[in-house]
PDB file of N, CA and C in Angstrom:
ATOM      1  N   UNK A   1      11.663 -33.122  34.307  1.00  0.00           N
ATOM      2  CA  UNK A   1      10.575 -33.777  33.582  1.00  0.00           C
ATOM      3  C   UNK A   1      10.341 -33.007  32.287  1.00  0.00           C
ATOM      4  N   UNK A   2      10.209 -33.758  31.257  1.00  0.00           N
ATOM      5  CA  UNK A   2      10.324 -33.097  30.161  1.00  0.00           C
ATOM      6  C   UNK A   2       8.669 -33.407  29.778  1.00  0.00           C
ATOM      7  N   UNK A   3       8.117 -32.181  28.841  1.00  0.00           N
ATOM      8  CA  UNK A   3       6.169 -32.394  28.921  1.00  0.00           C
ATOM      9  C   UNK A   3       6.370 -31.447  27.400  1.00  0.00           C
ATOM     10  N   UNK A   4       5.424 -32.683  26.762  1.00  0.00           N
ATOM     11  CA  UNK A   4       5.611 -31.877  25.072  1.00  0.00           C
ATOM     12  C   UNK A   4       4.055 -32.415  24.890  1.00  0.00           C
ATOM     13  N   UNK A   5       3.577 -31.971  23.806  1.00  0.00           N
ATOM     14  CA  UNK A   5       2.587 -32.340  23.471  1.00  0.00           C
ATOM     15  C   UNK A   5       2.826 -32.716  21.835  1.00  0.00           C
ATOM     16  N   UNK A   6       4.002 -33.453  21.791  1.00  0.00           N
ATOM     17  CA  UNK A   6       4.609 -33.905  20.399  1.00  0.00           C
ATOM     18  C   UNK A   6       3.985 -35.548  20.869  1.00  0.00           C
ATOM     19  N   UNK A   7       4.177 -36.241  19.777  1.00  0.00           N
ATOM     20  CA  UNK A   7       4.141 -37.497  20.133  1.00  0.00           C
ATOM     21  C   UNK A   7       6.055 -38.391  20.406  1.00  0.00           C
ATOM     22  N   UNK A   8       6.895 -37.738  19.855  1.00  0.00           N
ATOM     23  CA  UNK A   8       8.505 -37.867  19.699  1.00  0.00           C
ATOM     24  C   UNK A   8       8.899 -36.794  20.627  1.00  0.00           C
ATOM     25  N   UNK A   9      10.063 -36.735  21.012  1.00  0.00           N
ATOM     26  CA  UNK A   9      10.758 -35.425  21.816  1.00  0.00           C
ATOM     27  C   UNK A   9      12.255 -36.090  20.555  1.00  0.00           C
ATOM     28  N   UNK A  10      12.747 -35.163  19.795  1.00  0.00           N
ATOM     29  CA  UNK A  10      14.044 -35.155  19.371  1.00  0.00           C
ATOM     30  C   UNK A  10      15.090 -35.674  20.028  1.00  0.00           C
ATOM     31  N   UNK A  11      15.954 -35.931  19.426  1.00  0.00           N
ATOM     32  CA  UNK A  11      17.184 -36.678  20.433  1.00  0.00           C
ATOM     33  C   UNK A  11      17.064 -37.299  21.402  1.00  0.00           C
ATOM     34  N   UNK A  12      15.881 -38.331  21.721  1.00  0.00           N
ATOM     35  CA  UNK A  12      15.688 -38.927  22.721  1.00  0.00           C
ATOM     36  C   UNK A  12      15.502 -40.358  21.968  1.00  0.00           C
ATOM     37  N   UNK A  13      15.248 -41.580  22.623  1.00  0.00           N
ATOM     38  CA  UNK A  13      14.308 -42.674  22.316  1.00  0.00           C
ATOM     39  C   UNK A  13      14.159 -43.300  23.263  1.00  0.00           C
ATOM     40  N   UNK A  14      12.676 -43.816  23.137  1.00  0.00           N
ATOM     41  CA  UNK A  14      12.103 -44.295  24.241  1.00  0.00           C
ATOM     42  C   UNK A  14      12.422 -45.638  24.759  1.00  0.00           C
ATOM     43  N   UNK A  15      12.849 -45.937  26.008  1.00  0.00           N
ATOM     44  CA  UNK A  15      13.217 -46.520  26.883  1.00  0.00           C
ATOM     45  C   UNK A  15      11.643 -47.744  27.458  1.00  0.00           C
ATOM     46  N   UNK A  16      10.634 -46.894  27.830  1.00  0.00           N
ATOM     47  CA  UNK A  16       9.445 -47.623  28.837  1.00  0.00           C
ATOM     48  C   UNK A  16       8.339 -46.537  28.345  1.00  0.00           C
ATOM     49  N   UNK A  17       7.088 -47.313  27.937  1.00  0.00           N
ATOM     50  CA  UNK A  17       6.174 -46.076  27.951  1.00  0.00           C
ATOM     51  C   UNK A  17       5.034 -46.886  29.101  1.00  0.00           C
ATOM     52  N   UNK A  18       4.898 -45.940  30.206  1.00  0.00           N
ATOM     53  CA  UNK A  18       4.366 -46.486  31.607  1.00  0.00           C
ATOM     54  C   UNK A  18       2.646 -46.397  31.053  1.00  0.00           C
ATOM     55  N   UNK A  19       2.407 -46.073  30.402  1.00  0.00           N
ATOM     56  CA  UNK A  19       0.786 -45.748  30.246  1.00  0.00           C
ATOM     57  C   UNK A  19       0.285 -44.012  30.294  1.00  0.00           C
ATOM     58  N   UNK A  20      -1.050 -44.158  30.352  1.00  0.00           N
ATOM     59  CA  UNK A  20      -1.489 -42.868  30.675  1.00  0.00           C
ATOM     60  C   UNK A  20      -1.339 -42.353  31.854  1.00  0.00           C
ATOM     61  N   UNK A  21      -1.209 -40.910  32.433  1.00  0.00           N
ATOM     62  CA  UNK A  21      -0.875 -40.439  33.317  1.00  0.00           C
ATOM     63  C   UNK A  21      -1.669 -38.985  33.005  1.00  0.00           C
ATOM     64  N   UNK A  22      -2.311 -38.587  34.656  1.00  0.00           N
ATOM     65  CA  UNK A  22      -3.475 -37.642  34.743  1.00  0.00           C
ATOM     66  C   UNK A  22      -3.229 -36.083  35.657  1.00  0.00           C
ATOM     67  N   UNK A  23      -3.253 -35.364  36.029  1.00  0.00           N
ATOM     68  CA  UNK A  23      -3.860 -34.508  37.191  1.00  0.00           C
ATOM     69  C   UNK A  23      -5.113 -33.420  36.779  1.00  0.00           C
ATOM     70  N   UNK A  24      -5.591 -33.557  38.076  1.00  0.00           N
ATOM     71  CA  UNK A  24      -7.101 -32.816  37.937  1.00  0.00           C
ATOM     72  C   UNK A  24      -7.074 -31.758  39.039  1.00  0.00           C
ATOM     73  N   UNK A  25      -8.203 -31.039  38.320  1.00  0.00           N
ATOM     74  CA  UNK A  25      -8.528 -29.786  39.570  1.00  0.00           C
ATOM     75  C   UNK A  25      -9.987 -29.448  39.353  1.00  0.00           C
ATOM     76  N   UNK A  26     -10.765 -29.335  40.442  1.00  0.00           N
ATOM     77  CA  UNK A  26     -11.980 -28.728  39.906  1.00  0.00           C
ATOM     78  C   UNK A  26     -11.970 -27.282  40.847  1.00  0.00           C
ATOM     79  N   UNK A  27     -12.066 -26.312  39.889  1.00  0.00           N
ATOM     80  CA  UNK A  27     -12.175 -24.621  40.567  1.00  0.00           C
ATOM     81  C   UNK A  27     -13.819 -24.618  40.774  1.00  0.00           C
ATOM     82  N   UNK A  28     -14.626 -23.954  41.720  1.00  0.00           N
ATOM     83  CA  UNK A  28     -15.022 -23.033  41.812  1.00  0.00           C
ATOM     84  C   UNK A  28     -15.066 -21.624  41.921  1.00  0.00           C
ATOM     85  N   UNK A  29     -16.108 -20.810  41.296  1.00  0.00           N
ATOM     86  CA  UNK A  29     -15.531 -19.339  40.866  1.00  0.00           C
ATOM     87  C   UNK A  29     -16.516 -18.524  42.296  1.00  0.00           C
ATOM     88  N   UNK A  30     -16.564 -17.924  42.911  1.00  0.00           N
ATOM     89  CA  UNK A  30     -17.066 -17.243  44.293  1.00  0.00           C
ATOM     90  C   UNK A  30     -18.298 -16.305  43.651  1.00  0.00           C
ATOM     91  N   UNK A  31     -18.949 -16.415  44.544  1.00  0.00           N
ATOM     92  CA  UNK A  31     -20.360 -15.725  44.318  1.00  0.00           C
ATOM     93  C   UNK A  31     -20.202 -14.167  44.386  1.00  0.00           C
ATOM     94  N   UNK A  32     -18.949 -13.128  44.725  1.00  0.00           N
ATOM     95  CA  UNK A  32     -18.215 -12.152  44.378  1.00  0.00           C
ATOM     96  C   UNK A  32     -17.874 -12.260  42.850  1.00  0.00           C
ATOM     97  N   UNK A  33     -16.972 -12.940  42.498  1.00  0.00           N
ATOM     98  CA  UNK A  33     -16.542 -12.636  41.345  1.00  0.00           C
ATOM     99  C   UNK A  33     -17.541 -13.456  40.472  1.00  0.00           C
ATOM    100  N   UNK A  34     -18.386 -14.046  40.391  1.00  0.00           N
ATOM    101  CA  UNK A  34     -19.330 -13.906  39.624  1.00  0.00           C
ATOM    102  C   UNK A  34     -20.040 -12.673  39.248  1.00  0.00           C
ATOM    103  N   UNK A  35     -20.504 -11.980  40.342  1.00  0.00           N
ATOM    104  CA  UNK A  35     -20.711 -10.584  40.501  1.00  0.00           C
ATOM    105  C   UNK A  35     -20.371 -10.071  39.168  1.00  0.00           C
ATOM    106  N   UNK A  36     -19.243  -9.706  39.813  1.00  0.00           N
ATOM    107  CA  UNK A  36     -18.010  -8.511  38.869  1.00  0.00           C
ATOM    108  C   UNK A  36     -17.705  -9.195  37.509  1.00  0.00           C
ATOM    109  N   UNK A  37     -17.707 -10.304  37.546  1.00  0.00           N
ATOM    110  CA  UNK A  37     -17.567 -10.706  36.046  1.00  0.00           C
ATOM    111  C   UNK A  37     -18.625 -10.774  34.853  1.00  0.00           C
ATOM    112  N   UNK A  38     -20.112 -10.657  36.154  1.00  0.00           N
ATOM    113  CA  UNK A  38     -21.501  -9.939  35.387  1.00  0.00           C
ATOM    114  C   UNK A  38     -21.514  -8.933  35.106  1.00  0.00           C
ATOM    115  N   UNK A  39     -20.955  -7.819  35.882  1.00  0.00           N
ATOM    116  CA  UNK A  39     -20.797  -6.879  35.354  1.00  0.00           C
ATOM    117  C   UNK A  39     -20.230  -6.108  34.117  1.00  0.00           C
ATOM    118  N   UNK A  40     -18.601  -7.077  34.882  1.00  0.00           N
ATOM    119  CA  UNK A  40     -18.027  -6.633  33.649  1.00  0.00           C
ATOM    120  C   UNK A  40     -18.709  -6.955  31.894  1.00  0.00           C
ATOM    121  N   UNK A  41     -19.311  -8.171  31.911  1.00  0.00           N
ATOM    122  CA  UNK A  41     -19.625  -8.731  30.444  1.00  0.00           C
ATOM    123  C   UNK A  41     -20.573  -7.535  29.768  1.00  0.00           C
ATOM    124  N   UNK A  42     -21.289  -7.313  31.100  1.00  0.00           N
ATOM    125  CA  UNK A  42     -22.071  -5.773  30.483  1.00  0.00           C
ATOM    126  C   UNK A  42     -21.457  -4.877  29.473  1.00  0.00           C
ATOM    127  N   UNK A  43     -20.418  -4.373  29.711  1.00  0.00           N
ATOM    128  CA  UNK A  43     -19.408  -3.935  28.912  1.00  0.00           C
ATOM    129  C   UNK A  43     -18.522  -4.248  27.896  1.00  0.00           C
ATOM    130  N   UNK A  44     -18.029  -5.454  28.198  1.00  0.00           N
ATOM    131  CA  UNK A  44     -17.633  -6.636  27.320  1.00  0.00           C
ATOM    132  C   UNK A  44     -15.993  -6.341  27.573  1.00  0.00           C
ATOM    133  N   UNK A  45     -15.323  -7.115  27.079  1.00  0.00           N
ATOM    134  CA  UNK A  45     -13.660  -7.685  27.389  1.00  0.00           C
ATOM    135  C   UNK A  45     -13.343  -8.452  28.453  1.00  0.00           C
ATOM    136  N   UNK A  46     -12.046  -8.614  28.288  1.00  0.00           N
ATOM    137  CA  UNK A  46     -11.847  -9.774  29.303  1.00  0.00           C
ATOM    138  C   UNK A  46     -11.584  -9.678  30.562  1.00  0.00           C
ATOM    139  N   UNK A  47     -12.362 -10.844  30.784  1.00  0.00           N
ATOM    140  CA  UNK A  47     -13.099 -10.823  32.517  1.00  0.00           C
ATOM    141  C   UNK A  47     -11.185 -11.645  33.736  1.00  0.00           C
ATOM    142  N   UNK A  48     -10.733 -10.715  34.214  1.00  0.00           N
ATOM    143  CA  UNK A  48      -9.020 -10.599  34.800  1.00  0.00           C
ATOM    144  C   UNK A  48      -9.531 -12.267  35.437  1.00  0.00           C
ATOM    145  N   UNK A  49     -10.187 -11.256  35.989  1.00  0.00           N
ATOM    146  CA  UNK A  49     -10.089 -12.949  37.289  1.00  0.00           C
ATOM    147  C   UNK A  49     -10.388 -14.117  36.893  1.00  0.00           C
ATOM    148  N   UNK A  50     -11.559 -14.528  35.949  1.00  0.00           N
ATOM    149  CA  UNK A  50     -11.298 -15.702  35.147  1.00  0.00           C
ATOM    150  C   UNK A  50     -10.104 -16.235  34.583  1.00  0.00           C
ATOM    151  N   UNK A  51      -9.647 -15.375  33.849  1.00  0.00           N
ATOM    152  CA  UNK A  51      -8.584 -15.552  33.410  1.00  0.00           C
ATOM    153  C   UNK A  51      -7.495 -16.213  34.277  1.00  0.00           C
ATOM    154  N   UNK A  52      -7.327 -15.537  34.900  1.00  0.00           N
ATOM    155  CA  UNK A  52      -6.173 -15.917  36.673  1.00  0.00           C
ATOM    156  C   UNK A  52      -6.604 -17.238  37.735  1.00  0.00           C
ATOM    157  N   UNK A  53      -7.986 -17.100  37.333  1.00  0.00           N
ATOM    158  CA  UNK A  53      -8.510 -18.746  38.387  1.00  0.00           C
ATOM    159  C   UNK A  53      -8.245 -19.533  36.764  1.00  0.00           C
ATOM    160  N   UNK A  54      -8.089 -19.795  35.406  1.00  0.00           N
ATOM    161  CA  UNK A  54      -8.124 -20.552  34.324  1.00  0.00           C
ATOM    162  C   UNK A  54      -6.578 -21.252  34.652  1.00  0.00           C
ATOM    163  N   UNK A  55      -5.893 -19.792  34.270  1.00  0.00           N
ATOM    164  CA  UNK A  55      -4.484 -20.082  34.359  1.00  0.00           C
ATOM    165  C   UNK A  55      -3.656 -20.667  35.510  1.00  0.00           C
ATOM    166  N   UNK A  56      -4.391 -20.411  36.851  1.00  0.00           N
ATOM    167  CA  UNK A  56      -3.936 -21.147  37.655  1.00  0.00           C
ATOM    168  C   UNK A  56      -4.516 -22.779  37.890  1.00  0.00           C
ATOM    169  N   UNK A  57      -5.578 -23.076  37.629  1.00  0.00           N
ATOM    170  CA  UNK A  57      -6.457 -24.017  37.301  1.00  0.00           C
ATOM    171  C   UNK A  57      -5.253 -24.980  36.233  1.00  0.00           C
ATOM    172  N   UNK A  58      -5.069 -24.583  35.601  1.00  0.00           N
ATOM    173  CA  UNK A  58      -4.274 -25.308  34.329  1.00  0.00           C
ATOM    174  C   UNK A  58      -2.458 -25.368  35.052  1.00  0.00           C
ATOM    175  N   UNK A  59      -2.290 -24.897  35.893  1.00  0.00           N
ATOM    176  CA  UNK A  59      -1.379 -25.605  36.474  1.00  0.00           C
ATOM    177  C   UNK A  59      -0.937 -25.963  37.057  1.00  0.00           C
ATOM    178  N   UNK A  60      -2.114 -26.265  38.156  1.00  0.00           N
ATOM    179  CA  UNK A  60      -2.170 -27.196  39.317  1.00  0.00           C
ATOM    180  C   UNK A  60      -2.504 -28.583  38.344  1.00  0.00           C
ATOM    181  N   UNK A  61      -3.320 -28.707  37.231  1.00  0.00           N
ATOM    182  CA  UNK A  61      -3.481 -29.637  36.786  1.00  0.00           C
ATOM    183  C   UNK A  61      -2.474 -30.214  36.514  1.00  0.00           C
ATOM    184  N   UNK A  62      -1.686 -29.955  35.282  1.00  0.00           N
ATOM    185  CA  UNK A  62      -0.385 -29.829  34.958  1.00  0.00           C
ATOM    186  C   UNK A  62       0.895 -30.300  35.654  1.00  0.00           C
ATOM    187  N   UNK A  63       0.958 -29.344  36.804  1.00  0.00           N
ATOM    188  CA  UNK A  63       1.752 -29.807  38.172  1.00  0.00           C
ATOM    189  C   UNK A  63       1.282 -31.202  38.767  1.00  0.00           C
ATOM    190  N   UNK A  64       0.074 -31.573  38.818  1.00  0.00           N
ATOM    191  CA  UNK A  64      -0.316 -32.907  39.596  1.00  0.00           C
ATOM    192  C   UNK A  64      -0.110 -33.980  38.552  1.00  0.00           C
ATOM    193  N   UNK A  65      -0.126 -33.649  37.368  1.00  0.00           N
ATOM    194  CA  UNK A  65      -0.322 -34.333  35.917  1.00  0.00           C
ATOM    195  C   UNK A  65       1.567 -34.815  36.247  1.00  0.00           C
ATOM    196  N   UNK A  66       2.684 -34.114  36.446  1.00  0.00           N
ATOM    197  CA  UNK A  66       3.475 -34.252  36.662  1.00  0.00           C
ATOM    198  C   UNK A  66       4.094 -34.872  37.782  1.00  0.00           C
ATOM    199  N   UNK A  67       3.165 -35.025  39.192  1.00  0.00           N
ATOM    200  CA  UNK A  67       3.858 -35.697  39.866  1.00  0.00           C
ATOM    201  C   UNK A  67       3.625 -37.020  40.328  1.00  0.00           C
ATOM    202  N   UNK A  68       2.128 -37.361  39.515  1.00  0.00           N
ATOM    203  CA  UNK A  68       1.883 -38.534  38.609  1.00  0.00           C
ATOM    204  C   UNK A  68       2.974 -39.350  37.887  1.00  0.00           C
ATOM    205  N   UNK A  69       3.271 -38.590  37.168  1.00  0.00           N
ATOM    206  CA  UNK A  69       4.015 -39.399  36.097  1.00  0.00           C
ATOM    207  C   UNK A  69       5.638 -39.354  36.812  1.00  0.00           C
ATOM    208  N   UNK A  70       6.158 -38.871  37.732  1.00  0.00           N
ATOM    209  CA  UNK A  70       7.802 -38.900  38.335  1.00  0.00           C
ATOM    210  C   UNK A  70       7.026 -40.384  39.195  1.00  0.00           C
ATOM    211  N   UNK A  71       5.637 -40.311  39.759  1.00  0.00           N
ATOM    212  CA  UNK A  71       5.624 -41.754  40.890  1.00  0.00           C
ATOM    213  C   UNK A  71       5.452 -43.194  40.258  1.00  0.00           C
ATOM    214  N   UNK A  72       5.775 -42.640  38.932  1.00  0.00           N
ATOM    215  CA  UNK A  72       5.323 -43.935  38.166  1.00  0.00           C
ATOM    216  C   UNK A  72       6.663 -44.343  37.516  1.00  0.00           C
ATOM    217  N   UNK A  73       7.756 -43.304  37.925  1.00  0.00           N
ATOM    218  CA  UNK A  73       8.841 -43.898  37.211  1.00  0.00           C
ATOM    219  C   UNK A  73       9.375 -42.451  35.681  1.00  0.00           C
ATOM    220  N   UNK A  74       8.375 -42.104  35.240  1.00  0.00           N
ATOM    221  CA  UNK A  74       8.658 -41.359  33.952  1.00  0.00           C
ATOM    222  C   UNK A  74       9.974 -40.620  34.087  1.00  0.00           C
ATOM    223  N   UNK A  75      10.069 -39.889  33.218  1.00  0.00           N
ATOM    224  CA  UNK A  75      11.165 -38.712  33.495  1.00  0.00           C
ATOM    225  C   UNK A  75      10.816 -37.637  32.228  1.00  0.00           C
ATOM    226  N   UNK A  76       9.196 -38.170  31.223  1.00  0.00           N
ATOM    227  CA  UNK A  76       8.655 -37.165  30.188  1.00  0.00           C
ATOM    228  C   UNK A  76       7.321 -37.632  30.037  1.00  0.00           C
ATOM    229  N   UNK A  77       6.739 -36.836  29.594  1.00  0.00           N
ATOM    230  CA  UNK A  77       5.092 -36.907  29.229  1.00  0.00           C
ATOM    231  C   UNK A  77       5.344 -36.700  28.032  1.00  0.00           C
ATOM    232  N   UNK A  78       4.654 -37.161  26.923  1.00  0.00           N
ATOM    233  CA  UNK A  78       4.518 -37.118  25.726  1.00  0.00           C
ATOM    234  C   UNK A  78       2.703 -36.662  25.256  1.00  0.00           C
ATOM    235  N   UNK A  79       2.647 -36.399  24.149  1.00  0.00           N
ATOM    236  CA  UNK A  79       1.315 -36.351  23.897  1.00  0.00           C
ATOM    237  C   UNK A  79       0.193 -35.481  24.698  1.00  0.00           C
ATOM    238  N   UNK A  80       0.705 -34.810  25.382  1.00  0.00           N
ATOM    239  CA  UNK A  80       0.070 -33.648  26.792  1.00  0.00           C
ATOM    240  C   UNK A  80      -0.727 -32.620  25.844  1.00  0.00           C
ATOM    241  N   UNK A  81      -1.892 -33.200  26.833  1.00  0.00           N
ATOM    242  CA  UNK A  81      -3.489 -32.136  26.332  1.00  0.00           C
ATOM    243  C   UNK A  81      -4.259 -32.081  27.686  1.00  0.00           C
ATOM    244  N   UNK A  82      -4.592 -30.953  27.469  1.00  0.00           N
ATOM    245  CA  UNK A  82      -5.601 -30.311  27.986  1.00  0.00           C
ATOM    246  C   UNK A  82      -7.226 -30.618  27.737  1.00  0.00           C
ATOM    247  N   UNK A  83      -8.035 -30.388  28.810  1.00  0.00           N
ATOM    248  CA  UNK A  83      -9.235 -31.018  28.845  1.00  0.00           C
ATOM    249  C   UNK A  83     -10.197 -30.297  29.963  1.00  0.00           C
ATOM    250  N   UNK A  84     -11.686 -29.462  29.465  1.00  0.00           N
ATOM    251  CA  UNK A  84     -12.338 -28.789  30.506  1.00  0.00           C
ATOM    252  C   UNK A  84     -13.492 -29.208  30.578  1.00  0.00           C
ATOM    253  N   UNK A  85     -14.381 -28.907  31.515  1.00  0.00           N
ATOM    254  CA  UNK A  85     -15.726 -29.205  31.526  1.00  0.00           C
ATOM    255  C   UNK A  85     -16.361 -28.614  32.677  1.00  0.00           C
ATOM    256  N   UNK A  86     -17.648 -28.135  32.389  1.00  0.00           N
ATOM    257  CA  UNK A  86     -18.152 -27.009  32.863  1.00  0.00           C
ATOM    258  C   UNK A  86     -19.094 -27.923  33.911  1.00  0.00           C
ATOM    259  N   UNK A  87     -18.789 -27.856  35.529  1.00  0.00           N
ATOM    260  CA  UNK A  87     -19.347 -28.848  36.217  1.00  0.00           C
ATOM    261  C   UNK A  87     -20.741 -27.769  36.938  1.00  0.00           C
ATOM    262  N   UNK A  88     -21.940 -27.633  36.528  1.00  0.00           N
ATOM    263  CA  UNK A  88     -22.974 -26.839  37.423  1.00  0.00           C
ATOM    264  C   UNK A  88     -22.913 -25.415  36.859  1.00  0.00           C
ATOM    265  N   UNK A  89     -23.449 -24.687  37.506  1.00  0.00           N
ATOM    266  CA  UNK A  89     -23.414 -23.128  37.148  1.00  0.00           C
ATOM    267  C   UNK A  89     -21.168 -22.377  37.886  1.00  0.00           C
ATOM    268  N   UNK A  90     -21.036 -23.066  38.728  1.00  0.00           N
ATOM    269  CA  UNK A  90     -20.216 -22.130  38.958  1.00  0.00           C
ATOM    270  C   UNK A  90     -18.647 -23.174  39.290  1.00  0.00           C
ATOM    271  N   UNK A  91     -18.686 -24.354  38.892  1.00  0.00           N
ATOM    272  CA  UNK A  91     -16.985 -25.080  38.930  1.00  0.00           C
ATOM    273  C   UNK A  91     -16.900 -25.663  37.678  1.00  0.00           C
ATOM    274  N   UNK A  92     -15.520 -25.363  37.414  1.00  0.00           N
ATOM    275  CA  UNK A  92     -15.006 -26.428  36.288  1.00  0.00           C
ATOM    276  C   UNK A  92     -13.851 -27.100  36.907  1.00  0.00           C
ATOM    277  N   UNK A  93     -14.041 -27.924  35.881  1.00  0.00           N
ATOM    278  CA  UNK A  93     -13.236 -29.370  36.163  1.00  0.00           C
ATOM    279  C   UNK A  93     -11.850 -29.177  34.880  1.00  0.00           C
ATOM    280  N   UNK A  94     -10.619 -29.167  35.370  1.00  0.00           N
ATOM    281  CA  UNK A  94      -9.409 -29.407  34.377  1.00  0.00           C
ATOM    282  C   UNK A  94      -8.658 -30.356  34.581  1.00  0.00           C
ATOM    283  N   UNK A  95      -8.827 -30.589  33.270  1.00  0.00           N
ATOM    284  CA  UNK A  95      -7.547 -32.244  33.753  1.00  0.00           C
ATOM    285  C   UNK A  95      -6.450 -32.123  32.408  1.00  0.00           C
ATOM    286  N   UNK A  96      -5.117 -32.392  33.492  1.00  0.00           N
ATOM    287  CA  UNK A  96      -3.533 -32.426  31.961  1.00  0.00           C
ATOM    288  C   UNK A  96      -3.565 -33.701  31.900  1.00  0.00           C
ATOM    289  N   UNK A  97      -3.493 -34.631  30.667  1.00  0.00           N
ATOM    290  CA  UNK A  97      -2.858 -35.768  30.442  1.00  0.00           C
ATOM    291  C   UNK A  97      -1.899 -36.168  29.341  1.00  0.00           C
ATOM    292  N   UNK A  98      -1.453 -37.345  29.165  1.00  0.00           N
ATOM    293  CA  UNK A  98      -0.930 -37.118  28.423  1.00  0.00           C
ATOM    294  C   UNK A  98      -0.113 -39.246  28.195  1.00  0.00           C
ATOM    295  N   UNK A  99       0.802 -39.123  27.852  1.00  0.00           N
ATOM    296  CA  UNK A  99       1.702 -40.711  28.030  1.00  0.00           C
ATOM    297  C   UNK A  99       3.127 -40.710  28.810  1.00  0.00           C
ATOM    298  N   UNK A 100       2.659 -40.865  29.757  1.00  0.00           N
ATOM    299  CA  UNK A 100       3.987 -41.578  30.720  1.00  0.00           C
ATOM    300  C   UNK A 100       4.996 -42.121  30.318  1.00  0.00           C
ATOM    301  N   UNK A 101       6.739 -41.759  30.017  1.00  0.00           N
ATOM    302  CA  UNK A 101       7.173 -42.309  29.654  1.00  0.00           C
ATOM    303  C   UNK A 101       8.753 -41.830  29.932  1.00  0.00           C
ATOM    304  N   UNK A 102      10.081 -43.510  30.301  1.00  0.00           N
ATOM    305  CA  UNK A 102      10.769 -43.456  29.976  1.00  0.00           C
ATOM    306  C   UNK A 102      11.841 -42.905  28.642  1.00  0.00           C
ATOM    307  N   UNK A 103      12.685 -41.883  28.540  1.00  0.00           N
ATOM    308  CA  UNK A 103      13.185 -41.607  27.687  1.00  0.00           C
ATOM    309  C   UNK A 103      14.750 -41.625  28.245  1.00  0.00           C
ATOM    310  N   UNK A 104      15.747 -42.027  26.955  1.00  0.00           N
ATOM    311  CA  UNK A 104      16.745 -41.331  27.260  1.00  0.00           C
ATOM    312  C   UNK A 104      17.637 -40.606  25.698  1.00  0.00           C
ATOM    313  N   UNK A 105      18.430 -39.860  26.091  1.00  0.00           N
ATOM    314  CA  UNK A 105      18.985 -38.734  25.157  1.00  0.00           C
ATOM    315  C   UNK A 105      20.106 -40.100  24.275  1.00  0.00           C
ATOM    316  N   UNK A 106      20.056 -39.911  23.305  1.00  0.00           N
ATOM    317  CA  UNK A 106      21.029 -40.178  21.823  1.00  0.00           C
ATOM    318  C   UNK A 106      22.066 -39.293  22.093  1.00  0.00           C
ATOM    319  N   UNK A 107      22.002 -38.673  22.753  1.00  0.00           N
ATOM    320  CA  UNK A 107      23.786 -37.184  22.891  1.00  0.00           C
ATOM    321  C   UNK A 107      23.271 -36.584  23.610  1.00  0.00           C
ATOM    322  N   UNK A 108      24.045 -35.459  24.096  1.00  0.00           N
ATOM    323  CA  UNK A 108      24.111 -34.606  25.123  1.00  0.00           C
ATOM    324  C   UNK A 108      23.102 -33.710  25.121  1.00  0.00           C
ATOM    325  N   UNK A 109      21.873 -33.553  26.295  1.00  0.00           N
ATOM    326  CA  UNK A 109      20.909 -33.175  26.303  1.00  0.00           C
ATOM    327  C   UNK A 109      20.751 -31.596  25.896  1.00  0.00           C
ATOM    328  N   UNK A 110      20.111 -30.932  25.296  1.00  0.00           N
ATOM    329  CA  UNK A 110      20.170 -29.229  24.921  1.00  0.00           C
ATOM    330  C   UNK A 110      20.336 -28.912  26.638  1.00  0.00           C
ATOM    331  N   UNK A 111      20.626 -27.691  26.746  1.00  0.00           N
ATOM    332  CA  UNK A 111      20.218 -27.124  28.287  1.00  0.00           C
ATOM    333  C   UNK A 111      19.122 -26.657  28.569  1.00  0.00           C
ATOM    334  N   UNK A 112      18.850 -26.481  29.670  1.00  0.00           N
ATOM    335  CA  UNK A 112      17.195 -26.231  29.897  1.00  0.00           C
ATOM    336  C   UNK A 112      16.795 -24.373  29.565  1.00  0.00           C
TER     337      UNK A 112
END
């Protein structure tokens, strides 16, 4: 599956564009690492574990955003963005989307 956040992918042309295509996650952050991440701000720099629930957050989205778009037929996402929102004091909500779409290669594909 090829995932750009171009609106074109080079050496390709499009075949089927299936529509929009989504995956979501909503994290909650634990009443521990809220803690420690109060703390830490006391001090200031960056708070690890946010960081690590963000980054994993963003690709479960991503990943589901992807197996979305293989059940719909795709074989690329085009146009792929990112999207957050701060649900209550302690979950956010991430969602990857992007355009579903048939492509195929003009010549021999680069290697991965």
């Amino acid at each position: 599956m090829i995932v750009t956040t171009t609106e074109n992918i080079p050496g390709t042309r499009v075949v089927k564009t299936l529509g929009q295509v989504f995956g979501l996650t909503v994290r909650s952050r634990s009443i521990g690492g809220n803690i420690a991440a109060g703390l830490k701000s006391l001090a200031g720099g960056e708070i690890g574990s946010y960081v690590k629930l963000n980054e994993d957050a963003r690709r479960q989205a991503l990943d589901r955003m992807v197996q979305n778009a293989t059940a719909m037929g795709a074989n690329a996402v085009t146009m792929m963005r990112f999207d957050s929102t701060e649900m209550g004091k302690s979950m956010s909500e991430i969602v990857a989307y992007g355009t579903a779409q048939v492509v195929e290669w003009l010549s021999e594909p680069p290697p991965p």
